[in-house]
C-alpha atoms as a PDB file:
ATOM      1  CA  UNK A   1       0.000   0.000   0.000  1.00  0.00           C
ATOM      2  CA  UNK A   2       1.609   3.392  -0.831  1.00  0.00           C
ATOM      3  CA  UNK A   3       0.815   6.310   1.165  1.00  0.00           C
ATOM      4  CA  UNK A   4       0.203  10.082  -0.082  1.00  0.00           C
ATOM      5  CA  UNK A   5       2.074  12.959   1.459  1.00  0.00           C
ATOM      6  CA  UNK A   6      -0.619  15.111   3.734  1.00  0.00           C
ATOM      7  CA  UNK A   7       1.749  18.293   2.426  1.00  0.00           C
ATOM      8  CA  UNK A   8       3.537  19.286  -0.742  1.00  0.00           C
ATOM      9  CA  UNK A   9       6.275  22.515  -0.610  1.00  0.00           C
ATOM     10  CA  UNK A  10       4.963  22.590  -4.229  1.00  0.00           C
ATOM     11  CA  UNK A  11       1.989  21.102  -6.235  1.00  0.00           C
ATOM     12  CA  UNK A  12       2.854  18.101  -8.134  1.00  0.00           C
ATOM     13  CA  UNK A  13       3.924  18.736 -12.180  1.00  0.00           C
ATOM     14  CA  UNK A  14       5.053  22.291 -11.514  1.00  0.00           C
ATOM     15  CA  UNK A  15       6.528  23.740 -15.026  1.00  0.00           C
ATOM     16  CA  UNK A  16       8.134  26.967 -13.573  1.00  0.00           C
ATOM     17  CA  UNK A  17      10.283  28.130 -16.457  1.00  0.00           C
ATOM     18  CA  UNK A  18      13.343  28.506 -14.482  1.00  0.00           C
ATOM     19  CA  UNK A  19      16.121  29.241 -16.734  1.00  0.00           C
ATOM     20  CA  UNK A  20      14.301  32.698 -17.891  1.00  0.00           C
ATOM     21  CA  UNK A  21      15.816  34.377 -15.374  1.00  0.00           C
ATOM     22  CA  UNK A  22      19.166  32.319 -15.731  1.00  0.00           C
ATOM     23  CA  UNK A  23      20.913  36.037 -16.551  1.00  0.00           C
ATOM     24  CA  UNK A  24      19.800  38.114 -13.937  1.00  0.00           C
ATOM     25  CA  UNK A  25      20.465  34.923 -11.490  1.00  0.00           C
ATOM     26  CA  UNK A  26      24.038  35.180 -12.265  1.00  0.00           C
ATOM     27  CA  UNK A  27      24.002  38.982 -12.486  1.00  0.00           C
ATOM     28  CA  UNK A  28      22.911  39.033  -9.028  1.00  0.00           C
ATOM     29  CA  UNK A  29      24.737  36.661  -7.276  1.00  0.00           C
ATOM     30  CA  UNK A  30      27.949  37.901  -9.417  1.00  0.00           C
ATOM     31  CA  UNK A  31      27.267  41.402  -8.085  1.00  0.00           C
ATOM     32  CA  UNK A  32      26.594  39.860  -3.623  1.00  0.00           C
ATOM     33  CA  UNK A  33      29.814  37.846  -4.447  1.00  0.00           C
ATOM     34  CA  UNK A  34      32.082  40.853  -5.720  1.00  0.00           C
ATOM     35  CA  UNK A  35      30.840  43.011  -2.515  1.00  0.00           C
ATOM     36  CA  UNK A  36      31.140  40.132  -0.171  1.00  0.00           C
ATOM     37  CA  UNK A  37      34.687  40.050  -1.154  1.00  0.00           C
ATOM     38  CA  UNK A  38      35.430  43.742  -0.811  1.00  0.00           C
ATOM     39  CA  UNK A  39      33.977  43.247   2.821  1.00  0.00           C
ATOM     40  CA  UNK A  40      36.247  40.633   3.443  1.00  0.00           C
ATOM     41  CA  UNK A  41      39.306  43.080   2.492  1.00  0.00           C
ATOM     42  CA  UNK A  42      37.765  45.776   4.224  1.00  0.00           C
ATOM     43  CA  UNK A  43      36.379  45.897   7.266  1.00  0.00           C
ATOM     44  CA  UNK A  44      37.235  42.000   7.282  1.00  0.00           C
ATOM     45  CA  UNK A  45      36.391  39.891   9.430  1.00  0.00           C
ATOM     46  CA  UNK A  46      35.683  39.957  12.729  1.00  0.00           C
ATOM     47  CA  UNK A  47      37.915  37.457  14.000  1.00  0.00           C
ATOM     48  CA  UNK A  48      37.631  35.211  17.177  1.00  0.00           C
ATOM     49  CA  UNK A  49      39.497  34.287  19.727  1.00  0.00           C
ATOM     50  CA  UNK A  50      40.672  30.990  18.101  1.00  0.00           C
ATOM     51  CA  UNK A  51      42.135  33.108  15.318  1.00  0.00           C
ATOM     52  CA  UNK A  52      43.274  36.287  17.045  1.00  0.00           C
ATOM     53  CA  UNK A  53      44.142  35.111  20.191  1.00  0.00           C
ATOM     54  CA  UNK A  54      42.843  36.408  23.980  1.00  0.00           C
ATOM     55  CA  UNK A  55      40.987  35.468  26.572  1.00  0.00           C
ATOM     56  CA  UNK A  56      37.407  34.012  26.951  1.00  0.00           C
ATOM     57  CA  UNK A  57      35.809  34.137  30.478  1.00  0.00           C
ATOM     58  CA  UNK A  58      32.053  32.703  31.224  1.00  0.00           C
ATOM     59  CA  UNK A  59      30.689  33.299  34.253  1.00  0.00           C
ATOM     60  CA  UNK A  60      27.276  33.005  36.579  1.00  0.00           C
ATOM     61  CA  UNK A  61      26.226  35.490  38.601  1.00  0.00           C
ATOM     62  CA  UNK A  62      24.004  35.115  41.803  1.00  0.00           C
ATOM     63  CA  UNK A  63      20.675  37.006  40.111  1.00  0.00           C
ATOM     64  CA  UNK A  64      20.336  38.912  37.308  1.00  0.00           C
ATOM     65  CA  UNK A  65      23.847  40.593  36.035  1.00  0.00           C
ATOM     66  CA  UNK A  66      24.357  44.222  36.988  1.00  0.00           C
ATOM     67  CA  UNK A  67      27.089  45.263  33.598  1.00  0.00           C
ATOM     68  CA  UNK A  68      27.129  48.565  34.932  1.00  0.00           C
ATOM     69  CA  UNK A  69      29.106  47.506  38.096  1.00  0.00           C
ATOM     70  CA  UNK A  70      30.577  44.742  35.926  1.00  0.00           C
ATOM     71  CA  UNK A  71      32.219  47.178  33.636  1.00  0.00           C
ATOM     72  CA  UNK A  72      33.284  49.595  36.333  1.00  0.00           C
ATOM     73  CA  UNK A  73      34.906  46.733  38.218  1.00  0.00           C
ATOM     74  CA  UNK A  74      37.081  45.347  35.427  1.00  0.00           C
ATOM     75  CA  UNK A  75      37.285  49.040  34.619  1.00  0.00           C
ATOM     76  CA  UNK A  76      39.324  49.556  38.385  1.00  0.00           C
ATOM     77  CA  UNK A  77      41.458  46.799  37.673  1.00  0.00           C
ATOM     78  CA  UNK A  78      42.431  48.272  34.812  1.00  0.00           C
ATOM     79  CA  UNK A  79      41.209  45.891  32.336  1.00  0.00           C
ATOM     80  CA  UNK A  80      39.999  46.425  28.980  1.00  0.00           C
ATOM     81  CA  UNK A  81      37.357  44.181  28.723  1.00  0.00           C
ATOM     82  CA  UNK A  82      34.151  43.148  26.410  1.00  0.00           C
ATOM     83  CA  UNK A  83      31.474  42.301  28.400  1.00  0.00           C
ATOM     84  CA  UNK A  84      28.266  40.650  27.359  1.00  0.00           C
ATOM     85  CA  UNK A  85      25.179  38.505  27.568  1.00  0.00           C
ATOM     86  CA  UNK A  86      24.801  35.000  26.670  1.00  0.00           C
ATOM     87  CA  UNK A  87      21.996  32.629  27.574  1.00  0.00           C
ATOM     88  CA  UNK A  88      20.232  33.544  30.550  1.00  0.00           C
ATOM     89  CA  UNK A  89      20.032  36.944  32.455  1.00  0.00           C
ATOM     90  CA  UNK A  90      22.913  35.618  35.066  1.00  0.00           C
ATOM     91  CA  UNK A  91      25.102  34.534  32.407  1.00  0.00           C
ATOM     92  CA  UNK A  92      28.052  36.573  31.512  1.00  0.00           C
ATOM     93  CA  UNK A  93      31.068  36.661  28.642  1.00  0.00           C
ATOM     94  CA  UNK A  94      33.826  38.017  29.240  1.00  0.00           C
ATOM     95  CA  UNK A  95      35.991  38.740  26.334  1.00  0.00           C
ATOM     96  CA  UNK A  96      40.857  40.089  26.409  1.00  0.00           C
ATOM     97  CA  UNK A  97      42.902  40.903  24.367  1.00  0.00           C
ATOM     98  CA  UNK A  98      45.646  37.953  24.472  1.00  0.00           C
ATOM     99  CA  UNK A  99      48.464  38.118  26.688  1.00  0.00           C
ATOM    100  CA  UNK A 100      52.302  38.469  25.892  1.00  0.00           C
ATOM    101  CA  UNK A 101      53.079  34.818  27.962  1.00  0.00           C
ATOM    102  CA  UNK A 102      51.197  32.579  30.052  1.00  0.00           C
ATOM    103  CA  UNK A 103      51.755  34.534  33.633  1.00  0.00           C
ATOM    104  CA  UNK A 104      50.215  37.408  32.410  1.00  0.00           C
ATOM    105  CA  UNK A 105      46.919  35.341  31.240  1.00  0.00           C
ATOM    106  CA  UNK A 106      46.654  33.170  34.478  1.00  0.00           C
ATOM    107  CA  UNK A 107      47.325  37.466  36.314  1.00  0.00           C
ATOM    108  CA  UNK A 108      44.960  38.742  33.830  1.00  0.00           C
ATOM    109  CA  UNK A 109      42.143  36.101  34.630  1.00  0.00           C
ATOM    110  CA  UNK A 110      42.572  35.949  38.287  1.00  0.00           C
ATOM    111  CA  UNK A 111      41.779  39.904  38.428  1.00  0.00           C
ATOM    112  CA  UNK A 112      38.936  39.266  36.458  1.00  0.00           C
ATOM    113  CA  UNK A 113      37.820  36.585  38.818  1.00  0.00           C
ATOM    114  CA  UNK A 114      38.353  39.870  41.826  1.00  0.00           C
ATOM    115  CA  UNK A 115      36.580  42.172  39.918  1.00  0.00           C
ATOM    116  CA  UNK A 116      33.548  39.766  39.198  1.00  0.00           C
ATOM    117  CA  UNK A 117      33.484  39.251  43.634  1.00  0.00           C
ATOM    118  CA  UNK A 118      33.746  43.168  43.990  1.00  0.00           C
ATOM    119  CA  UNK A 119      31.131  43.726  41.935  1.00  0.00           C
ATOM    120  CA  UNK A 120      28.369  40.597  42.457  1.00  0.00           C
ATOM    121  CA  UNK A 121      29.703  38.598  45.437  1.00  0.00           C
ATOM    122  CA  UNK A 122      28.858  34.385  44.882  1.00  0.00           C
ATOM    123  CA  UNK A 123      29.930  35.596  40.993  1.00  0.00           C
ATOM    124  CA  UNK A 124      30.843  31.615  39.488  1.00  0.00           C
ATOM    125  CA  UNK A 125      33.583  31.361  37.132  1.00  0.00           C
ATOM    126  CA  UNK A 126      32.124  28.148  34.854  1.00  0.00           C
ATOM    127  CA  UNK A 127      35.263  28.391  32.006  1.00  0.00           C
ATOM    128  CA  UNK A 128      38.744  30.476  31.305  1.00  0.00           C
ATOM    129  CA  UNK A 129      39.927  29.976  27.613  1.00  0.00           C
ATOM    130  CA  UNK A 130      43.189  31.837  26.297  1.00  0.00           C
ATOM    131  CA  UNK A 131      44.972  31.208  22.925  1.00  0.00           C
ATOM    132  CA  UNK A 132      48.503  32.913  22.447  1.00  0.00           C
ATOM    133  CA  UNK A 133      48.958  34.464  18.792  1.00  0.00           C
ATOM    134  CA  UNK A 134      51.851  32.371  17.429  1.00  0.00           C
ATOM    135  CA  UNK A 135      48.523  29.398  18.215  1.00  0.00           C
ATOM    136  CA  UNK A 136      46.040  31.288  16.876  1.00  0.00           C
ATOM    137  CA  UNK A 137      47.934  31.983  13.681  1.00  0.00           C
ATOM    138  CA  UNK A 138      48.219  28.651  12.833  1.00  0.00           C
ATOM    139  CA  UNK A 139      44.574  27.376  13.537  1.00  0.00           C
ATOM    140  CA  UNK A 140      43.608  30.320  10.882  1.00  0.00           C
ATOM    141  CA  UNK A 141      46.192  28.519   8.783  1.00  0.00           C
ATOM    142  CA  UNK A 142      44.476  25.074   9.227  1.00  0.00           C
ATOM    143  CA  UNK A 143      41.433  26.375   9.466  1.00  0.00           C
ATOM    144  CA  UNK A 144      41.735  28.093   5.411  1.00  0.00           C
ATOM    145  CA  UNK A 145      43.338  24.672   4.371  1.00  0.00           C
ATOM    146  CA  UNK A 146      40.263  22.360   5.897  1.00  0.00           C
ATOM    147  CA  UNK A 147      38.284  24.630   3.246  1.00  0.00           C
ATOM    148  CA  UNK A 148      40.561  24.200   0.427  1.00  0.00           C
ATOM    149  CA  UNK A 149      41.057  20.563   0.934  1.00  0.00           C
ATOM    150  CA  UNK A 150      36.810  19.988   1.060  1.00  0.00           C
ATOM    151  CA  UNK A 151      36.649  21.883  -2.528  1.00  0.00           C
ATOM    152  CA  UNK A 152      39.173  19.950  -4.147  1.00  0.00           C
ATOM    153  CA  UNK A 153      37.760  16.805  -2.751  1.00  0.00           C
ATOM    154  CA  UNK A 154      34.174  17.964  -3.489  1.00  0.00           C
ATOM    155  CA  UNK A 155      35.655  19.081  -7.445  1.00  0.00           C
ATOM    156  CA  UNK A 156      37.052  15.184  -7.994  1.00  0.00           C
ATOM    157  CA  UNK A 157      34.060  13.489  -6.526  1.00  0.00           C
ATOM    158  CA  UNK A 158      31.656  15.434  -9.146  1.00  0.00           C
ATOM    159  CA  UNK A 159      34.333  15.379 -11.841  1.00  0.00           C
ATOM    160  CA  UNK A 160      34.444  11.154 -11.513  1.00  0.00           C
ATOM    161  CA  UNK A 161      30.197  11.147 -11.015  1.00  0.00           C
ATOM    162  CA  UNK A 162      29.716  13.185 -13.493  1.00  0.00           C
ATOM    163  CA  UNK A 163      30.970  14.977 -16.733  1.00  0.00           C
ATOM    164  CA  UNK A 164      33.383  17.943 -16.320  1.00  0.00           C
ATOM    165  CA  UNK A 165      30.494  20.398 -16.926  1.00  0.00           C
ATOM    166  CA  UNK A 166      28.854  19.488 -13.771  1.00  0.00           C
ATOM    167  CA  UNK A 167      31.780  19.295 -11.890  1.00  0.00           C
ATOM    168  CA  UNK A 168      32.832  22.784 -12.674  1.00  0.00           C
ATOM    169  CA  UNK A 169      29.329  24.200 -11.946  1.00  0.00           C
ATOM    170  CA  UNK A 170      28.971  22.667  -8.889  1.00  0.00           C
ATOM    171  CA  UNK A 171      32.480  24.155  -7.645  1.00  0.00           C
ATOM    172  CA  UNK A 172      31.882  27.715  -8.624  1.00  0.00           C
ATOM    173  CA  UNK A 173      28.454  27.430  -7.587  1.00  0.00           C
ATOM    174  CA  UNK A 174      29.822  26.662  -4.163  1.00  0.00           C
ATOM    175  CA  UNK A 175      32.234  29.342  -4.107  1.00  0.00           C
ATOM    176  CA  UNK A 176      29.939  31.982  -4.976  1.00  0.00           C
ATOM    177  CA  UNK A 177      28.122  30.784  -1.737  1.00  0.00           C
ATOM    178  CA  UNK A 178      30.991  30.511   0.137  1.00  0.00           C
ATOM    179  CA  UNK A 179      31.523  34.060  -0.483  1.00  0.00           C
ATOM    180  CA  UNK A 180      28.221  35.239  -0.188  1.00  0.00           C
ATOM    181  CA  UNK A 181      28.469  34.008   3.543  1.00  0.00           C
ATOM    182  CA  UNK A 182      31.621  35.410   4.287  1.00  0.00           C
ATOM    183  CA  UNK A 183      30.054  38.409   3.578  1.00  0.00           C
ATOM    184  CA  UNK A 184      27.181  37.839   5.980  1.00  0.00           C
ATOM    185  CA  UNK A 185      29.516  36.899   8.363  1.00  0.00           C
ATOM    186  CA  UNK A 186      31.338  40.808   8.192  1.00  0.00           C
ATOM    187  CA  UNK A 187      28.040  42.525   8.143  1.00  0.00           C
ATOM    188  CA  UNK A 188      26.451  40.353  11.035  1.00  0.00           C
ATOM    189  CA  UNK A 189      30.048  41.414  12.730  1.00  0.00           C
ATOM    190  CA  UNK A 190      30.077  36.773  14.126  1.00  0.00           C
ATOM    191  CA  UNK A 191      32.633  36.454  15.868  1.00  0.00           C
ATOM    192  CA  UNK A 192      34.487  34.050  13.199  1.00  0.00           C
ATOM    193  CA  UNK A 193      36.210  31.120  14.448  1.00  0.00           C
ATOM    194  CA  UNK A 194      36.601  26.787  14.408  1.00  0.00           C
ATOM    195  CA  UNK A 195      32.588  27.149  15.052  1.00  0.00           C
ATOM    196  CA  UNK A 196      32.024  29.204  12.199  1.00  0.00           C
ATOM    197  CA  UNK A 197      34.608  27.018  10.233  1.00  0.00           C
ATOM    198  CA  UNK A 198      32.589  23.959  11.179  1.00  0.00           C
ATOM    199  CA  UNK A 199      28.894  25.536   9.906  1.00  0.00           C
ATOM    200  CA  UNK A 200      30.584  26.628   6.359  1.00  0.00           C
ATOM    201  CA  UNK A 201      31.703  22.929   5.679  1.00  0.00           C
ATOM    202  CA  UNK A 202      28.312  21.973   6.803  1.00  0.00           C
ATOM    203  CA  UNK A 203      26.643  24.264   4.443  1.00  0.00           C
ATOM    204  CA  UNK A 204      29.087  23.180   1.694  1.00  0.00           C
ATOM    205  CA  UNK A 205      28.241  19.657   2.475  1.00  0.00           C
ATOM    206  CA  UNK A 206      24.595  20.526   2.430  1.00  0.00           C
ATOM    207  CA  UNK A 207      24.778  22.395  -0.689  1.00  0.00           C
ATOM    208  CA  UNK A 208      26.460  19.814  -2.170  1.00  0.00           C
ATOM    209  CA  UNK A 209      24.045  17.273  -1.901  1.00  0.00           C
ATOM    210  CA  UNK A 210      21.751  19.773  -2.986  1.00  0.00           C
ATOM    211  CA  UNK A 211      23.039  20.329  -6.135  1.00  0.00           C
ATOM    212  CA  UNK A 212      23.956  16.193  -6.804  1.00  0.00           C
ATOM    213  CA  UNK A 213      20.315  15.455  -6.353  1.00  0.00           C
ATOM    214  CA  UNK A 214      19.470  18.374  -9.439  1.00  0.00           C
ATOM    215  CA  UNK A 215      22.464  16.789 -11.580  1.00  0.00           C
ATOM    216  CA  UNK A 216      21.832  13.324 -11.106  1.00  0.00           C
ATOM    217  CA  UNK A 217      17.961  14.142 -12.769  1.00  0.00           C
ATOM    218  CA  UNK A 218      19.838  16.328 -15.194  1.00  0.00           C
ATOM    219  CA  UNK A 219      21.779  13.147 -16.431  1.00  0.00           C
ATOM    220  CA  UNK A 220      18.741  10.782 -15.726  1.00  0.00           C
ATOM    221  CA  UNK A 221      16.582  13.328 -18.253  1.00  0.00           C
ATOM    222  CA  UNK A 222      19.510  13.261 -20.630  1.00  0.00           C
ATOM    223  CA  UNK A 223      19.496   9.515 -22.030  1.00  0.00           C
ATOM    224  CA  UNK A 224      15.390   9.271 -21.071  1.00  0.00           C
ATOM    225  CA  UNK A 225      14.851  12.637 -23.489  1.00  0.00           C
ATOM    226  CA  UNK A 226      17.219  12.566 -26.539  1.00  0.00           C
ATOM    227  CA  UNK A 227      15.345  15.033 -28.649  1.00  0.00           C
ATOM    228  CA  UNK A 228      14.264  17.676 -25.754  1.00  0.00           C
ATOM    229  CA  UNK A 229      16.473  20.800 -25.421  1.00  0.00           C
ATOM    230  CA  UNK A 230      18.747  21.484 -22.637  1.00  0.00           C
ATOM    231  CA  UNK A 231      17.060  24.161 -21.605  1.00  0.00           C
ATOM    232  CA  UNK A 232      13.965  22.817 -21.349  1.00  0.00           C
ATOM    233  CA  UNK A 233      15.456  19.803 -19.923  1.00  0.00           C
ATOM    234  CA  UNK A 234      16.850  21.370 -16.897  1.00  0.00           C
ATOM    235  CA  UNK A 235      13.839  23.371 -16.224  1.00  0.00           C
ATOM    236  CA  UNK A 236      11.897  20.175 -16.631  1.00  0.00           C
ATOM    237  CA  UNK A 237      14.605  18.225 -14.051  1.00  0.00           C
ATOM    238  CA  UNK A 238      14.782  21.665 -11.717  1.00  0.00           C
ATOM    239  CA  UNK A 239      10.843  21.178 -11.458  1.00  0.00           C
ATOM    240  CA  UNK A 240      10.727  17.154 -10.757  1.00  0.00           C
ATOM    241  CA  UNK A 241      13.214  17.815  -7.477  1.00  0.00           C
ATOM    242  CA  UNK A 242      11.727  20.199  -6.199  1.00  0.00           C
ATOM    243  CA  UNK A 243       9.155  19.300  -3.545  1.00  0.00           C
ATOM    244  CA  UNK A 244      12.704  17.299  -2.472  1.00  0.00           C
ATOM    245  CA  UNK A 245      15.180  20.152  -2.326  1.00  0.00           C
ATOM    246  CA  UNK A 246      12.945  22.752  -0.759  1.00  0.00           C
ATOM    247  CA  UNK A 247      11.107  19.777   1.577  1.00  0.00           C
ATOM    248  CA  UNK A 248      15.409  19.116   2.679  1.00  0.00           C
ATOM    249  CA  UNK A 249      15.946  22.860   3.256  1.00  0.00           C
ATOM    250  CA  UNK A 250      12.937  23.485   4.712  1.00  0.00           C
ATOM    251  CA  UNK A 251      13.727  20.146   7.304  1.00  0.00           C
ATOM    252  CA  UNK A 252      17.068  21.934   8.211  1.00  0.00           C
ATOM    253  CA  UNK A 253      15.887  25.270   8.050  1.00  0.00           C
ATOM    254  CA  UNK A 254      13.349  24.483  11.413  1.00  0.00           C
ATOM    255  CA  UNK A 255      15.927  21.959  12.665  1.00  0.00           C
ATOM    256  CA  UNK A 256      18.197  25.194  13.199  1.00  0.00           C
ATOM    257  CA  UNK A 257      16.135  28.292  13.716  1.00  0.00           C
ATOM    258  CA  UNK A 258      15.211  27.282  17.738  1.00  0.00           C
ATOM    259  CA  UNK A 259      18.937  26.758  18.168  1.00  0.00           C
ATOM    260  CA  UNK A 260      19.632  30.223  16.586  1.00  0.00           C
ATOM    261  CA  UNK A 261      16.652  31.910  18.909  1.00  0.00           C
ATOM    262  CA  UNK A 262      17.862  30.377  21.978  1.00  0.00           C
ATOM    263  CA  UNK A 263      21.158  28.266  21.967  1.00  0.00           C
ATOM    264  CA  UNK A 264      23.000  31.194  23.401  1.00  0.00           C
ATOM    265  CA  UNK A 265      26.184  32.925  22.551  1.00  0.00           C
ATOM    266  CA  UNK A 266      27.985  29.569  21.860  1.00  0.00           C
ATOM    267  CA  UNK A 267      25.279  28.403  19.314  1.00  0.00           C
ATOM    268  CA  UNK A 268      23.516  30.930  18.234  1.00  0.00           C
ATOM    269  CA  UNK A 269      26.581  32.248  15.705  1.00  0.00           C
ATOM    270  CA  UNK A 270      26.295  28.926  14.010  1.00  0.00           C
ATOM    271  CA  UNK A 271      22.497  28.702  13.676  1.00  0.00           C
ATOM    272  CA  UNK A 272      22.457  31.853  12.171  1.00  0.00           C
ATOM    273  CA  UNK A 273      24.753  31.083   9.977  1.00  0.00           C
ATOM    274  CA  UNK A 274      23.717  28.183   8.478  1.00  0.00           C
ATOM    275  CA  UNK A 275      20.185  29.346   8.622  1.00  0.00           C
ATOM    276  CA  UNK A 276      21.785  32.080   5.738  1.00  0.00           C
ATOM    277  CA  UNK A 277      23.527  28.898   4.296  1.00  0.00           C
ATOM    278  CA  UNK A 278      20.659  26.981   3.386  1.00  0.00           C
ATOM    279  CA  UNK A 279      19.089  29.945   2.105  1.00  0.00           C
ATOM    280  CA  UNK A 280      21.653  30.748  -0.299  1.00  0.00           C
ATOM    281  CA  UNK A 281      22.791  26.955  -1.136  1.00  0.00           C
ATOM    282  CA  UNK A 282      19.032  26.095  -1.979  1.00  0.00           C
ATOM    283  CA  UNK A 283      18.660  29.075  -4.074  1.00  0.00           C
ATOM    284  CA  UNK A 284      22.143  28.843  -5.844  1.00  0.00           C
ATOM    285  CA  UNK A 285      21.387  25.158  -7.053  1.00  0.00           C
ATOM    286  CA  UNK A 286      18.380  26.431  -8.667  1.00  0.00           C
ATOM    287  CA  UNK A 287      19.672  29.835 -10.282  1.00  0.00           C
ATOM    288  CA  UNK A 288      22.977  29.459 -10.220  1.00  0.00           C
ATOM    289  CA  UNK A 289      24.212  25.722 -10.805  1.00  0.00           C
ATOM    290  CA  UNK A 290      21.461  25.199 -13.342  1.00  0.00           C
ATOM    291  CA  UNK A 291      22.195  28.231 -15.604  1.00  0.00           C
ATOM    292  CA  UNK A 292      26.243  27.335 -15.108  1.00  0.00           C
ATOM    293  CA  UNK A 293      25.415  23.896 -16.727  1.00  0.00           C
ATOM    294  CA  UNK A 294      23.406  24.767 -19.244  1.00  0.00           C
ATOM    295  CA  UNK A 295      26.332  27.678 -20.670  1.00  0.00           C
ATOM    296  CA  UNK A 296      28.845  25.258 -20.540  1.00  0.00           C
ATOM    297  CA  UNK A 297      27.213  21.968 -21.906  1.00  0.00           C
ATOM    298  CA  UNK A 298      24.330  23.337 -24.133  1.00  0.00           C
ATOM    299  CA  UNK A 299      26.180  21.614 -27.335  1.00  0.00           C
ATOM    300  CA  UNK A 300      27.997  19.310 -25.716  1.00  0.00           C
ATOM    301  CA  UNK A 301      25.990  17.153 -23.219  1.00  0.00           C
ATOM    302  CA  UNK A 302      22.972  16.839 -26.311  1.00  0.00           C
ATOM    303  CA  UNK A 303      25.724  16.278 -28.942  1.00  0.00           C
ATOM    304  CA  UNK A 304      26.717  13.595 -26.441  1.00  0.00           C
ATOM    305  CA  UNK A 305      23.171  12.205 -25.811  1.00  0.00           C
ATOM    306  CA  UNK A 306      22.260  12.304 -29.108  1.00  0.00           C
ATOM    307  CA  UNK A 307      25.731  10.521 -30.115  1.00  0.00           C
ATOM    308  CA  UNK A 308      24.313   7.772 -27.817  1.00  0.00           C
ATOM    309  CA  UNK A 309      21.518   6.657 -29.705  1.00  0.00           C
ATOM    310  CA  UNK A 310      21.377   3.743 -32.004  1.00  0.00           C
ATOM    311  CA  UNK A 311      22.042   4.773 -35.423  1.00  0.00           C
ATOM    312  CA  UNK A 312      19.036   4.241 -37.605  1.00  0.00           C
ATOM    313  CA  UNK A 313      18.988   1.392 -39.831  1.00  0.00           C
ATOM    314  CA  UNK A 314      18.069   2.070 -43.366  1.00  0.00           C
ATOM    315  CA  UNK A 315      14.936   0.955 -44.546  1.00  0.00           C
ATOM    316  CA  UNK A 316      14.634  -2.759 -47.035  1.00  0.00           C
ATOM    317  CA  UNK A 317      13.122  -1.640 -50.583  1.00  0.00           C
END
């Protein structure tokens, strides 16, 4: 017995003409991509502490933190200090520039701890993190190569699955997202470190997938329809996976937004992020991917396919 679906993202044998607007897909996302680099030049981004270096101090207060007399306290030990919320109302960041060795950061975090008793007495410390700058210099290092390494893996596994066409989409498809959430990343001002690392080789895996599932019924629609146009076939492919790619994206999408509403400071930063992620890798595979394809393989993939069929036999007289 097979059961219907009780809801559909989209009704079923949608023909939304997608690659009309194939141009101004590119145009746009060309246009986000060449800004979201400038902002990565300038202001750039706003690095964390596992890439700059400092200290990170959490702390619990007794009731409801007082950051007036928080400030003013780390303000008499002369210490210049970011202080925020995270989580609840007694929960408190702390935020240092690093220190030049490891007795000034142990000196540094113990007058914090005196500061935090002047000013709200039964103050908890729950967690002191410091990273020295020759250490944070080389995560940044790692951290660039982790992405490198996932795009040249990500290139060969399309290149050997599919044609070269696809393979090259795909990549600059995911770059232009890439990109396009650096950006977000310096206008948001997210603190950028191994978290936000972590969520853009999620949202590269995601979009990824993403754009495999549209290929693969590219290629199925290639050798089912020898005659149809590429155009039409990609609109035509775009259309039959898409109760799938926006019923994935929206899955993720509410998996995500509670943690970005109320997983606190240490959470929150990578909700967000991938909740701009999914946005941007679901749209891409539709209006960016697609159109990317069908430029570079409009003769070749239907000379191909049509290379494929039997040649007709000539007719007995």
């Amino acid at each position: 017995m097979f059961f219907r679906p009780l809801f559909r993202m989209v009704p079923d044998g949608t023909r939304i003409p997608f690659m009309r607007g194939r141009i101004m897909g590119l145009v746009v996302s060309a246009v986000l991509s060449t800004i979201s680099v400038a902002l990565f030049f300038y202001p750039g981004l706003n690095l964390g502490i596992d890439f700059k270096g400092g200290i990170v101090i959490e702390a619990r207060t007794p009731g409801p933190a007082d950051f007036g007399k928080i400030r003013s306290a780390l303000a008499a030990q002369k210490l210049e200090a970011g202080v925020q919320r995270f989580g609840g109302e007694d929960d408190v960041l702390i935020r240092l520039e690093s220190q030049p060795n490891e007795a000034a950061t142990q000196n540094a975090a113990d007058r914090v701890r005196h500061a935090l008793d002047q000013a709200m007495p039964g103050t908890k410390v729950l967690r002191v993190d410091a990273v020295g700058a020759s250490v944070s210099a080389q995560l940044l290092h790692e951290g660039i190569l982790a992405l490198a390494i996932s795009f040249l893996m990500i290139l060969v596994y399309i290149w050997f699955r599919f044609e070269w066409e696809f393979a090259v989409g795909a990549v600059v498809t995911l770059l232009l997202d890439v990109t396009k959430t650096m950006g977000f990343l310096v206008i948001t001002r997210l603190p950028f470190d191994f978290v936000m690392v972590a969520a853009i080789l999620t949202i590269i895996g995601y979009s990824t997938n993403d754009k495999v599932v549209v290929y693969d019924r590219v290629r199925e629609n290639l050798r089912k329809y020898k005659s149809m146009p590429l155009r039409e076939l990609i609109d035509l492919s775009i259309n039959e996976t898409l109760n799938r790619t926006l019923g994935t994206s929206m899955t993720v999408f509410l998996a995500s937004l509670p943690l970005a509403l109320f997983g606190g400071e240490s959470l929150s930063g990578f909700a967000l992020t991938m909740l701009f992620g999914i946005v941007v890798g679901t749209s891409s595979s539709i209006f960016i991917a697609a159109p990317i394809l069908l430029f570079l393989g409009e003769h070749r993939l239907r000379k191909d396919a049509s290379a494929a069929r039997p040649a007709r036999q000539p007719v007995a007289r």
